[in-house]
PDB file of N, CA and C in Angstrom:
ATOM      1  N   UNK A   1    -199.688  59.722 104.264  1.00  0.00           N
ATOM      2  CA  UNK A   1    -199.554  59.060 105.552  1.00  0.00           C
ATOM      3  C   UNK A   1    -198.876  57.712 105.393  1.00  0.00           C
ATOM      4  N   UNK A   2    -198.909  57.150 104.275  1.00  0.00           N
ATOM      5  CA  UNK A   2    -198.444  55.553 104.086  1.00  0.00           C
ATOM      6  C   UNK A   2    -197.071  55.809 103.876  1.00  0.00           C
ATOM      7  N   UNK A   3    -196.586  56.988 103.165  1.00  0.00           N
ATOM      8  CA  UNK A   3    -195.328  57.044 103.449  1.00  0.00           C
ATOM      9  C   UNK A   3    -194.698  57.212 104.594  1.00  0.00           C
ATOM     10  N   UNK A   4    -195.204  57.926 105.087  1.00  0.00           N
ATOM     11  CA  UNK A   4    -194.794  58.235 106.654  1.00  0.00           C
ATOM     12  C   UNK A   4    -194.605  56.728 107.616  1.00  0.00           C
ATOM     13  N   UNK A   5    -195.270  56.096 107.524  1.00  0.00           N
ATOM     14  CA  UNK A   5    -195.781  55.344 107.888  1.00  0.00           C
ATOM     15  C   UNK A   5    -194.125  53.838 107.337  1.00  0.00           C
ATOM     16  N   UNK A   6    -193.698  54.097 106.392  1.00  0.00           N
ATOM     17  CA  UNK A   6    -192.467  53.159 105.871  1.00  0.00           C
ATOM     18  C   UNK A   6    -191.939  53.900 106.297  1.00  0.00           C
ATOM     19  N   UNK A   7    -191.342  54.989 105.865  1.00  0.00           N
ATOM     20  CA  UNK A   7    -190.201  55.843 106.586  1.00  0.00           C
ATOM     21  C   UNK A   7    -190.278  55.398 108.110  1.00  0.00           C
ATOM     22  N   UNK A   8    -190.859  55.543 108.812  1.00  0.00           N
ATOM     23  CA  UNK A   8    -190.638  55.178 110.013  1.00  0.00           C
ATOM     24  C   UNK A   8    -190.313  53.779 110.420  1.00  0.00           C
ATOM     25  N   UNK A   9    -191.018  52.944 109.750  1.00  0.00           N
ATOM     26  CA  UNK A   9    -190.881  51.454 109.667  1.00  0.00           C
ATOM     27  C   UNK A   9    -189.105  50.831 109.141  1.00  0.00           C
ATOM     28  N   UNK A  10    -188.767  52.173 108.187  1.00  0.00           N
ATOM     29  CA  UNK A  10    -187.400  51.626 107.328  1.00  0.00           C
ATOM     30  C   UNK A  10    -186.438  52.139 108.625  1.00  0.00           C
ATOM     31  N   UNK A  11    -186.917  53.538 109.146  1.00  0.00           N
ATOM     32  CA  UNK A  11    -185.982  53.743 110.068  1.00  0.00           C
ATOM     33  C   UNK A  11    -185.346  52.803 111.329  1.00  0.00           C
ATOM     34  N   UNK A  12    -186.934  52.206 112.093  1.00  0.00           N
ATOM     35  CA  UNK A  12    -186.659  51.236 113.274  1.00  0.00           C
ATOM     36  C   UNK A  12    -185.847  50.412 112.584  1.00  0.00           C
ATOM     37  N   UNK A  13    -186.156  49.377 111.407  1.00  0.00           N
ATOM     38  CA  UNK A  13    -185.517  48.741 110.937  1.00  0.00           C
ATOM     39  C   UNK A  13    -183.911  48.708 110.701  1.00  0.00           C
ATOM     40  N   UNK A  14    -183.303  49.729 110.733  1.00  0.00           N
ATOM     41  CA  UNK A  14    -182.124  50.177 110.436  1.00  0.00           C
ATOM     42  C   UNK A  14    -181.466  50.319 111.212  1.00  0.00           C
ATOM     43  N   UNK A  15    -182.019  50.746 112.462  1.00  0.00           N
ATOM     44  CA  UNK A  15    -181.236  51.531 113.918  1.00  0.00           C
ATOM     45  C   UNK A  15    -181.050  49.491 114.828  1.00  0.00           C
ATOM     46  N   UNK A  16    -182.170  48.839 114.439  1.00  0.00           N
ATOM     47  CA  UNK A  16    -182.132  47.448 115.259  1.00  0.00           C
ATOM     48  C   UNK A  16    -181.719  46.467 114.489  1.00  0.00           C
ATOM     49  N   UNK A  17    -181.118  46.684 113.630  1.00  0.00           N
ATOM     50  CA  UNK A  17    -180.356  45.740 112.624  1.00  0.00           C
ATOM     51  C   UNK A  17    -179.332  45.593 113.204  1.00  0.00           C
ATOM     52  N   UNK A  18    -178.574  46.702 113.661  1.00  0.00           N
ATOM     53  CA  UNK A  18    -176.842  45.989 114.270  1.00  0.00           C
ATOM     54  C   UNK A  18    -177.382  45.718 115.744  1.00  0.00           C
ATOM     55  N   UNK A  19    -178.060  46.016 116.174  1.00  0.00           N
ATOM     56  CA  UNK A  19    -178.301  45.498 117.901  1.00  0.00           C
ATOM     57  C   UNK A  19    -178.890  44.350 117.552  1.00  0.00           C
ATOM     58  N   UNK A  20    -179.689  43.651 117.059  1.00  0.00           N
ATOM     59  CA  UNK A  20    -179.677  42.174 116.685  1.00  0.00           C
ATOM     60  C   UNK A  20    -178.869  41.128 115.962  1.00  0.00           C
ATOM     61  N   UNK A  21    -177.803  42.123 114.969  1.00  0.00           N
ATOM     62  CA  UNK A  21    -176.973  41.578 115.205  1.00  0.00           C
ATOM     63  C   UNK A  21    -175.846  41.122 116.322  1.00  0.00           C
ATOM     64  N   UNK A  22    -175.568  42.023 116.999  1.00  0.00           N
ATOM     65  CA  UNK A  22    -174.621  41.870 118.209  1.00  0.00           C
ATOM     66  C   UNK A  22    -175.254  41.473 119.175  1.00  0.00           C
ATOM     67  N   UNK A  23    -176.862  40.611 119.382  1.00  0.00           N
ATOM     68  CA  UNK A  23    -176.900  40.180 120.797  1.00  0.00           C
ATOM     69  C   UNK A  23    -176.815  38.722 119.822  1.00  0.00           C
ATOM     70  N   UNK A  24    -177.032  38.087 118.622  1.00  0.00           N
ATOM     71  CA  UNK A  24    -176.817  37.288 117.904  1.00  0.00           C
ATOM     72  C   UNK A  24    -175.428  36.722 118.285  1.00  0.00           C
ATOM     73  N   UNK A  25    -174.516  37.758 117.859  1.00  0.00           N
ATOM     74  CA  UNK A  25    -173.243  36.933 118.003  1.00  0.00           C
ATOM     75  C   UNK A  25    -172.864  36.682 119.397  1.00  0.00           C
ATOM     76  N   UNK A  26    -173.185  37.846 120.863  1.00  0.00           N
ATOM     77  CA  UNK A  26    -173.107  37.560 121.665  1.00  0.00           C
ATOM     78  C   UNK A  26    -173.568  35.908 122.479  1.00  0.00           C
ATOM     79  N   UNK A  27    -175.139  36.090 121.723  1.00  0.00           N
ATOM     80  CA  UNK A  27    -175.949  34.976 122.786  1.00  0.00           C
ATOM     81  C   UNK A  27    -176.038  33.303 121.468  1.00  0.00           C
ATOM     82  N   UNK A  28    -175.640  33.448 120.499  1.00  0.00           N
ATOM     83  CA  UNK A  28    -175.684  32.656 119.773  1.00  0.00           C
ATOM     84  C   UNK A  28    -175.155  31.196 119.970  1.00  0.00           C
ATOM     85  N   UNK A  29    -173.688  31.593 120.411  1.00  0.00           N
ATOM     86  CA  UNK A  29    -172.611  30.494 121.358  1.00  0.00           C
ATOM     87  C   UNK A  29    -173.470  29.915 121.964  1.00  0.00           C
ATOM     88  N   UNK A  30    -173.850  30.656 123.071  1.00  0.00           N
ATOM     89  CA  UNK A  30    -174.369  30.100 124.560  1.00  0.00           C
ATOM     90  C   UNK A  30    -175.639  29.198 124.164  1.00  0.00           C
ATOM     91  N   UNK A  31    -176.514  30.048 123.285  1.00  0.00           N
ATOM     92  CA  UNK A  31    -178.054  29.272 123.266  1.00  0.00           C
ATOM     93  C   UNK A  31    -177.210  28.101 122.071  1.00  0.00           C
ATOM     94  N   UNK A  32    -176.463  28.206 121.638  1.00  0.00           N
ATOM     95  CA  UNK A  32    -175.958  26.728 121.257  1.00  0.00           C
ATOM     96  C   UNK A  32    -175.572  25.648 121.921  1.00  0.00           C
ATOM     97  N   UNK A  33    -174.822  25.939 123.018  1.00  0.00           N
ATOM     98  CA  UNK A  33    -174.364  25.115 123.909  1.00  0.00           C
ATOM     99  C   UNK A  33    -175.231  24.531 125.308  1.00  0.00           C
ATOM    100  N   UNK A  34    -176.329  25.716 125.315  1.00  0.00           N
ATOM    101  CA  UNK A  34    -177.682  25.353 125.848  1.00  0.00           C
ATOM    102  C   UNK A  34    -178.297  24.039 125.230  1.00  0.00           C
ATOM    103  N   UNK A  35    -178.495  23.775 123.945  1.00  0.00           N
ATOM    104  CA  UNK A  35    -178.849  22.871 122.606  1.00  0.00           C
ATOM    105  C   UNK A  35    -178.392  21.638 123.091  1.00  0.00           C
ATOM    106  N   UNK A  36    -177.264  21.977 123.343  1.00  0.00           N
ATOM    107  CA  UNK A  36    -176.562  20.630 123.383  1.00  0.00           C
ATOM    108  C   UNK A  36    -176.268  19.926 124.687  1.00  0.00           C
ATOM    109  N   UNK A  37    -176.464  20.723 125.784  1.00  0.00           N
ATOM    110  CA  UNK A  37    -176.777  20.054 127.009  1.00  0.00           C
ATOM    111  C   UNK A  37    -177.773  19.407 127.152  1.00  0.00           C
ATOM    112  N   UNK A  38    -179.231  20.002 126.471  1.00  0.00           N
ATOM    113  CA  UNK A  38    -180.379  19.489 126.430  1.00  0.00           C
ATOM    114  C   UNK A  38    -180.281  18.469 125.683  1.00  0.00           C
ATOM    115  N   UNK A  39    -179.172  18.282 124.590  1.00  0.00           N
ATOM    116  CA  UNK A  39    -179.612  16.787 123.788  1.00  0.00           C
ATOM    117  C   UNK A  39    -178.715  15.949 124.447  1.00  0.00           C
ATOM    118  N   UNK A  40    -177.809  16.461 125.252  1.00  0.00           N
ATOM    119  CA  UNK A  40    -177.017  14.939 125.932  1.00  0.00           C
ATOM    120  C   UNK A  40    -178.015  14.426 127.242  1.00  0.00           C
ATOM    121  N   UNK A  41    -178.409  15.564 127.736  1.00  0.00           N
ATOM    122  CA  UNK A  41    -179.588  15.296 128.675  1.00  0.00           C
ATOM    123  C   UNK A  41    -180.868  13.926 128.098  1.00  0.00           C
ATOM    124  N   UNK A  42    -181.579  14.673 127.057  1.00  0.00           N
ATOM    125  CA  UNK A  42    -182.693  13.671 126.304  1.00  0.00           C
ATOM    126  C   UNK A  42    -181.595  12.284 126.674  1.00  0.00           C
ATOM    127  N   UNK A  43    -180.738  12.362 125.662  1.00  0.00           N
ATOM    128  CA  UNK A  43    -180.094  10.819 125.144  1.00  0.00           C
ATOM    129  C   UNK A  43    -179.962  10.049 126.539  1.00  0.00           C
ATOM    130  N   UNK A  44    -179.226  10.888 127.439  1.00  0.00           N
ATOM    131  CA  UNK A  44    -178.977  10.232 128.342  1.00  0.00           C
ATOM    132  C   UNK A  44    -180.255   9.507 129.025  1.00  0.00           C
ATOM    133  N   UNK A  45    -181.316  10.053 129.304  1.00  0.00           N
ATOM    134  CA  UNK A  45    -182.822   9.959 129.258  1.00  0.00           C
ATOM    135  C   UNK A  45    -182.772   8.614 128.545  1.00  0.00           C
ATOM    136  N   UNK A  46    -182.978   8.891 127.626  1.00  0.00           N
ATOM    137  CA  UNK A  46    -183.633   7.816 126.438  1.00  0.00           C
ATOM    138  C   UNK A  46    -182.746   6.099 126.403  1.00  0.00           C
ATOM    139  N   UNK A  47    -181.344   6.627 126.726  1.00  0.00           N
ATOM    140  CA  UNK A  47    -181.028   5.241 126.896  1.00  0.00           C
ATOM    141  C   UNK A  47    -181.138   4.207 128.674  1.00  0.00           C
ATOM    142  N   UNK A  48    -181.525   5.267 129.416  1.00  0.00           N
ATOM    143  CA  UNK A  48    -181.675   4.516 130.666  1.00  0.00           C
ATOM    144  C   UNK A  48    -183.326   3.751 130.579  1.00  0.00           C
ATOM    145  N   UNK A  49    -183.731   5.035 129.668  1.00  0.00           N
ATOM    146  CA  UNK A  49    -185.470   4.073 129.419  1.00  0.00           C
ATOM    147  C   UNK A  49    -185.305   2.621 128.710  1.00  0.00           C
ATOM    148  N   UNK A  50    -184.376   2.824 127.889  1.00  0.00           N
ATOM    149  CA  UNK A  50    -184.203   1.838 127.060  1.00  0.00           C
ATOM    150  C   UNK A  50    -184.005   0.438 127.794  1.00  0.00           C
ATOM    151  N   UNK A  51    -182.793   0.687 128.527  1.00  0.00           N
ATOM    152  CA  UNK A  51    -182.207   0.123 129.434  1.00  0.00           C
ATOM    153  C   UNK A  51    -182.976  -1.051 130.242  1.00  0.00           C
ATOM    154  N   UNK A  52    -184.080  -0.241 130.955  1.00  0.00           N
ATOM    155  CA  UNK A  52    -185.170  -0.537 131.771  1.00  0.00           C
ATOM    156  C   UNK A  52    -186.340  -1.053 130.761  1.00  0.00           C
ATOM    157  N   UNK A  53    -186.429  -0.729 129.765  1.00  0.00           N
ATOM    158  CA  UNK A  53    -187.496  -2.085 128.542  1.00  0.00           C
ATOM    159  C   UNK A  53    -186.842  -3.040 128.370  1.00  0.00           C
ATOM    160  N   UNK A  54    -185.340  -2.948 127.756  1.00  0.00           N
ATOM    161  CA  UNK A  54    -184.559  -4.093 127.625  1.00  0.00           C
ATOM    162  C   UNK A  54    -185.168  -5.390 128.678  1.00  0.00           C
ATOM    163  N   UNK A  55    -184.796  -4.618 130.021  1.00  0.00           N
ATOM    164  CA  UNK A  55    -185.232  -5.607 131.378  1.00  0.00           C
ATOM    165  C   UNK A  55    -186.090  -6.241 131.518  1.00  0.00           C
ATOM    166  N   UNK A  56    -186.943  -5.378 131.643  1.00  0.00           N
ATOM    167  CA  UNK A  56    -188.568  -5.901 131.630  1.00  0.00           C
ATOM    168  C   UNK A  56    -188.627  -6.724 130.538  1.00  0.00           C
ATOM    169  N   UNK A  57    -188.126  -6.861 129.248  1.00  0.00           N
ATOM    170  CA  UNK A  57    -188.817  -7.639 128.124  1.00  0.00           C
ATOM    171  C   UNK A  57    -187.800  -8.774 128.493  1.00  0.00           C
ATOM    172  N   UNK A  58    -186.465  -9.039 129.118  1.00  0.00           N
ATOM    173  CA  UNK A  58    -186.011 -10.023 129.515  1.00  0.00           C
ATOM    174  C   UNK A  58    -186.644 -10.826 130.831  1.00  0.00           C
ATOM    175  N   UNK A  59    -187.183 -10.061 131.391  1.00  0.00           N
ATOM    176  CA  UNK A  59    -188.135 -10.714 132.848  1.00  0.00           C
ATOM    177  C   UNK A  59    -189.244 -11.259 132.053  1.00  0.00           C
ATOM    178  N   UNK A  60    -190.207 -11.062 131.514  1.00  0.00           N
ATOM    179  CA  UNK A  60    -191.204 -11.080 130.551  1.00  0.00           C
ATOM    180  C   UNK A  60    -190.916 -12.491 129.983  1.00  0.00           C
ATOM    181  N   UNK A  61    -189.943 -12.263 128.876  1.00  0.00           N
ATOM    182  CA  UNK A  61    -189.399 -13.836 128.258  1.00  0.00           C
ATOM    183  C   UNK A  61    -189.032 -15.017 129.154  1.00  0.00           C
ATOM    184  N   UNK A  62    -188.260 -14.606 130.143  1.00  0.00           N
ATOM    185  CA  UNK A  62    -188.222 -15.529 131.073  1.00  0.00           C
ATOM    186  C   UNK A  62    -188.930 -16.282 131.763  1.00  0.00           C
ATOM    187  N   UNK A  63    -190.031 -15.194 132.273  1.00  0.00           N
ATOM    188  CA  UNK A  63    -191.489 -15.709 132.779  1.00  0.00           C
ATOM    189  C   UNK A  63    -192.413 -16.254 131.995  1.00  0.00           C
ATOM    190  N   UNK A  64    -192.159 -16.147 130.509  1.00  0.00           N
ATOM    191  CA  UNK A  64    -193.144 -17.043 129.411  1.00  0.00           C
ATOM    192  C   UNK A  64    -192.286 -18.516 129.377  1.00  0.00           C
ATOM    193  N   UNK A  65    -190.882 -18.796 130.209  1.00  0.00           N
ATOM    194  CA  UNK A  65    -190.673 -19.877 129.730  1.00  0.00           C
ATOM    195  C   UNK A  65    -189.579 -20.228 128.243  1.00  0.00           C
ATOM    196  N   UNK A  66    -189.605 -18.694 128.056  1.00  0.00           N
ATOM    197  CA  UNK A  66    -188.776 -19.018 126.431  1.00  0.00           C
ATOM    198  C   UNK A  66    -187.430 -18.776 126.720  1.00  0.00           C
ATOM    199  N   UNK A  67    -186.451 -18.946 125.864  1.00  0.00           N
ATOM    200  CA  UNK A  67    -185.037 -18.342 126.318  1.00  0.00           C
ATOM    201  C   UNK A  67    -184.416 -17.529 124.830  1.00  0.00           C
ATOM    202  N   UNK A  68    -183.695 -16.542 125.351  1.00  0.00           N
ATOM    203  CA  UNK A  68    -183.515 -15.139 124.712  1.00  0.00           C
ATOM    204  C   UNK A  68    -182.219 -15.377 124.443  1.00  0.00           C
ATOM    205  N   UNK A  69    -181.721 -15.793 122.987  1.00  0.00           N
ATOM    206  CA  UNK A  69    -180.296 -16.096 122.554  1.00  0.00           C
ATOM    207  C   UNK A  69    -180.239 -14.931 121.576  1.00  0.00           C
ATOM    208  N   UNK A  70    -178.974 -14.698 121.635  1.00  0.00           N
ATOM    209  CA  UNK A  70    -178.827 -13.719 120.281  1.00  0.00           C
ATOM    210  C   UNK A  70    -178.797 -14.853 118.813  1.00  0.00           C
ATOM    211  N   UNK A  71    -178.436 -13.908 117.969  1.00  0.00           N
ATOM    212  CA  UNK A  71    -179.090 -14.599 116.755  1.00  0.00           C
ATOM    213  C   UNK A  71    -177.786 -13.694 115.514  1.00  0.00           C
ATOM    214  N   UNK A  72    -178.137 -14.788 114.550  1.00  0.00           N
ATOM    215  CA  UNK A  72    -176.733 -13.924 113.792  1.00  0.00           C
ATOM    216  C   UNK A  72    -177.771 -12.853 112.871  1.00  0.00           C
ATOM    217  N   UNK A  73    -177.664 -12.389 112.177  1.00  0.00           N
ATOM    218  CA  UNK A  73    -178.006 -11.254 110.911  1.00  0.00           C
ATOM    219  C   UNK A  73    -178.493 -11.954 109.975  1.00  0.00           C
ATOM    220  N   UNK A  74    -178.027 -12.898 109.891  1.00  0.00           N
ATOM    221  CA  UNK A  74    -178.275 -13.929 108.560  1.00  0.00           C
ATOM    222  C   UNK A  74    -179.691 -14.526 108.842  1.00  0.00           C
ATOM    223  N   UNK A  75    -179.784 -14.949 110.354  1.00  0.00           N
ATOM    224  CA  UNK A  75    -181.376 -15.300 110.775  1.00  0.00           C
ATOM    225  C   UNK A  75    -182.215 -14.321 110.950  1.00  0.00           C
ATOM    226  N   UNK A  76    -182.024 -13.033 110.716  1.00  0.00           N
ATOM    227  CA  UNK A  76    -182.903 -12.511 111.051  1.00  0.00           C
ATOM    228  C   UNK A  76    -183.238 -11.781 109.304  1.00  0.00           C
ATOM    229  N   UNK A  77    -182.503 -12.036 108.431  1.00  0.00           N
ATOM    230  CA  UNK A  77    -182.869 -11.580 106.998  1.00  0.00           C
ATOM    231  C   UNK A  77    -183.593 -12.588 105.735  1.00  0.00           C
ATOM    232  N   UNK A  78    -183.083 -14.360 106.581  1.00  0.00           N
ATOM    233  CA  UNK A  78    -183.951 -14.927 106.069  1.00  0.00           C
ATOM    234  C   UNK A  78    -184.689 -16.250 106.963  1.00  0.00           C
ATOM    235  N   UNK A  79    -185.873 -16.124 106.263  1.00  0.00           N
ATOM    236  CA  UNK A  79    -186.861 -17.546 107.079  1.00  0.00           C
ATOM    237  C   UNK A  79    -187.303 -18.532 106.117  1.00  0.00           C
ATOM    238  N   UNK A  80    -186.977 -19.315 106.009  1.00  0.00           N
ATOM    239  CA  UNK A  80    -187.299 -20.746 105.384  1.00  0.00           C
ATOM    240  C   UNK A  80    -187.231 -20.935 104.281  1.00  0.00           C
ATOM    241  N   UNK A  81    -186.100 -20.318 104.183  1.00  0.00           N
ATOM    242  CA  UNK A  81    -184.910 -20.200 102.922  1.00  0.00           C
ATOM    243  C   UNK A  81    -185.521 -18.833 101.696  1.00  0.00           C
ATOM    244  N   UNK A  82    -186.502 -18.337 102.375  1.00  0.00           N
ATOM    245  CA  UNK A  82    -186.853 -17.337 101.301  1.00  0.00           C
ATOM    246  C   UNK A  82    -186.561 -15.724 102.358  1.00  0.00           C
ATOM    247  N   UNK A  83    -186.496 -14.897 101.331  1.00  0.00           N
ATOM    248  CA  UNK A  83    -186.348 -13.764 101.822  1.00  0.00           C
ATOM    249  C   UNK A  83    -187.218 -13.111 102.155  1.00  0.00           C
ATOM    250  N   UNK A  84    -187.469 -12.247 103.604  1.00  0.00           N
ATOM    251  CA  UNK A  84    -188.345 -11.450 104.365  1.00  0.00           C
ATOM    252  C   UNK A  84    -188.194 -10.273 103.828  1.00  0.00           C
ATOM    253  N   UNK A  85    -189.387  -9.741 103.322  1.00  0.00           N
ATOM    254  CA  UNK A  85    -190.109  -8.346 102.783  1.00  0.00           C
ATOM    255  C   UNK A  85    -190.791  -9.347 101.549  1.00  0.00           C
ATOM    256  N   UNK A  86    -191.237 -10.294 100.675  1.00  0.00           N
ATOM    257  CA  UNK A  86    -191.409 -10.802  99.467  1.00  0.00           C
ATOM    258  C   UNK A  86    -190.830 -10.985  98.388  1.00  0.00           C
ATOM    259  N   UNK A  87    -189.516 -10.509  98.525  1.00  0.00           N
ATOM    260  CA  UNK A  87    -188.577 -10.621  97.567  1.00  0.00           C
ATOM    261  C   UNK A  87    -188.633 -12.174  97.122  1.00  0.00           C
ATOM    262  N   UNK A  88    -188.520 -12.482  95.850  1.00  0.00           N
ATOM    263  CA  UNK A  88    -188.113 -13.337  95.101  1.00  0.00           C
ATOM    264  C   UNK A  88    -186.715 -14.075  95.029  1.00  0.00           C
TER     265      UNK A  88
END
């Protein structure tokens, strides 16, 4: 019976091998390009959120009174002449 039982198993296997292949190549494109609508979608998402924290944390600073200058790279890698993380 256990043979019976693969034989039949090797057979399905064999007959749905090229029909999964060919809805593969058919639908493969598409659910790719599905992929990628959804990630311009997210991003697009993600930077209007951004957008809108940016704001708020500029209303925020403003309302504490402080003022929000940019800053070069150089100030933000070192503080009081030593280097930030503990470096030596």
């Amino acid at each position: 019976m256990g043979d019976d039982n693969e034989l039949v198993k090797n057979g399905i296997e064999a007959v749905m091998k090229p029909i999964a292949e060919l809805i593969e190549k058919l639908a493969g494109p598409a659910a790719e390009e599905i992929g990628f609508t959804l990630q311009d979608s997210v991003r697009a998402y993600r930077a209007k959120r951004q957008l809108k924290l940016f704001q708020k944390m500029g209303r925020a600073i403003k309302e504490a009174g402080f003022s929000a200058k940019p800053s070069s790279s150089q100030d933000l890698s070192t503080r009081g002449g030593r280097s930030v993380g503990g470096g030596r």
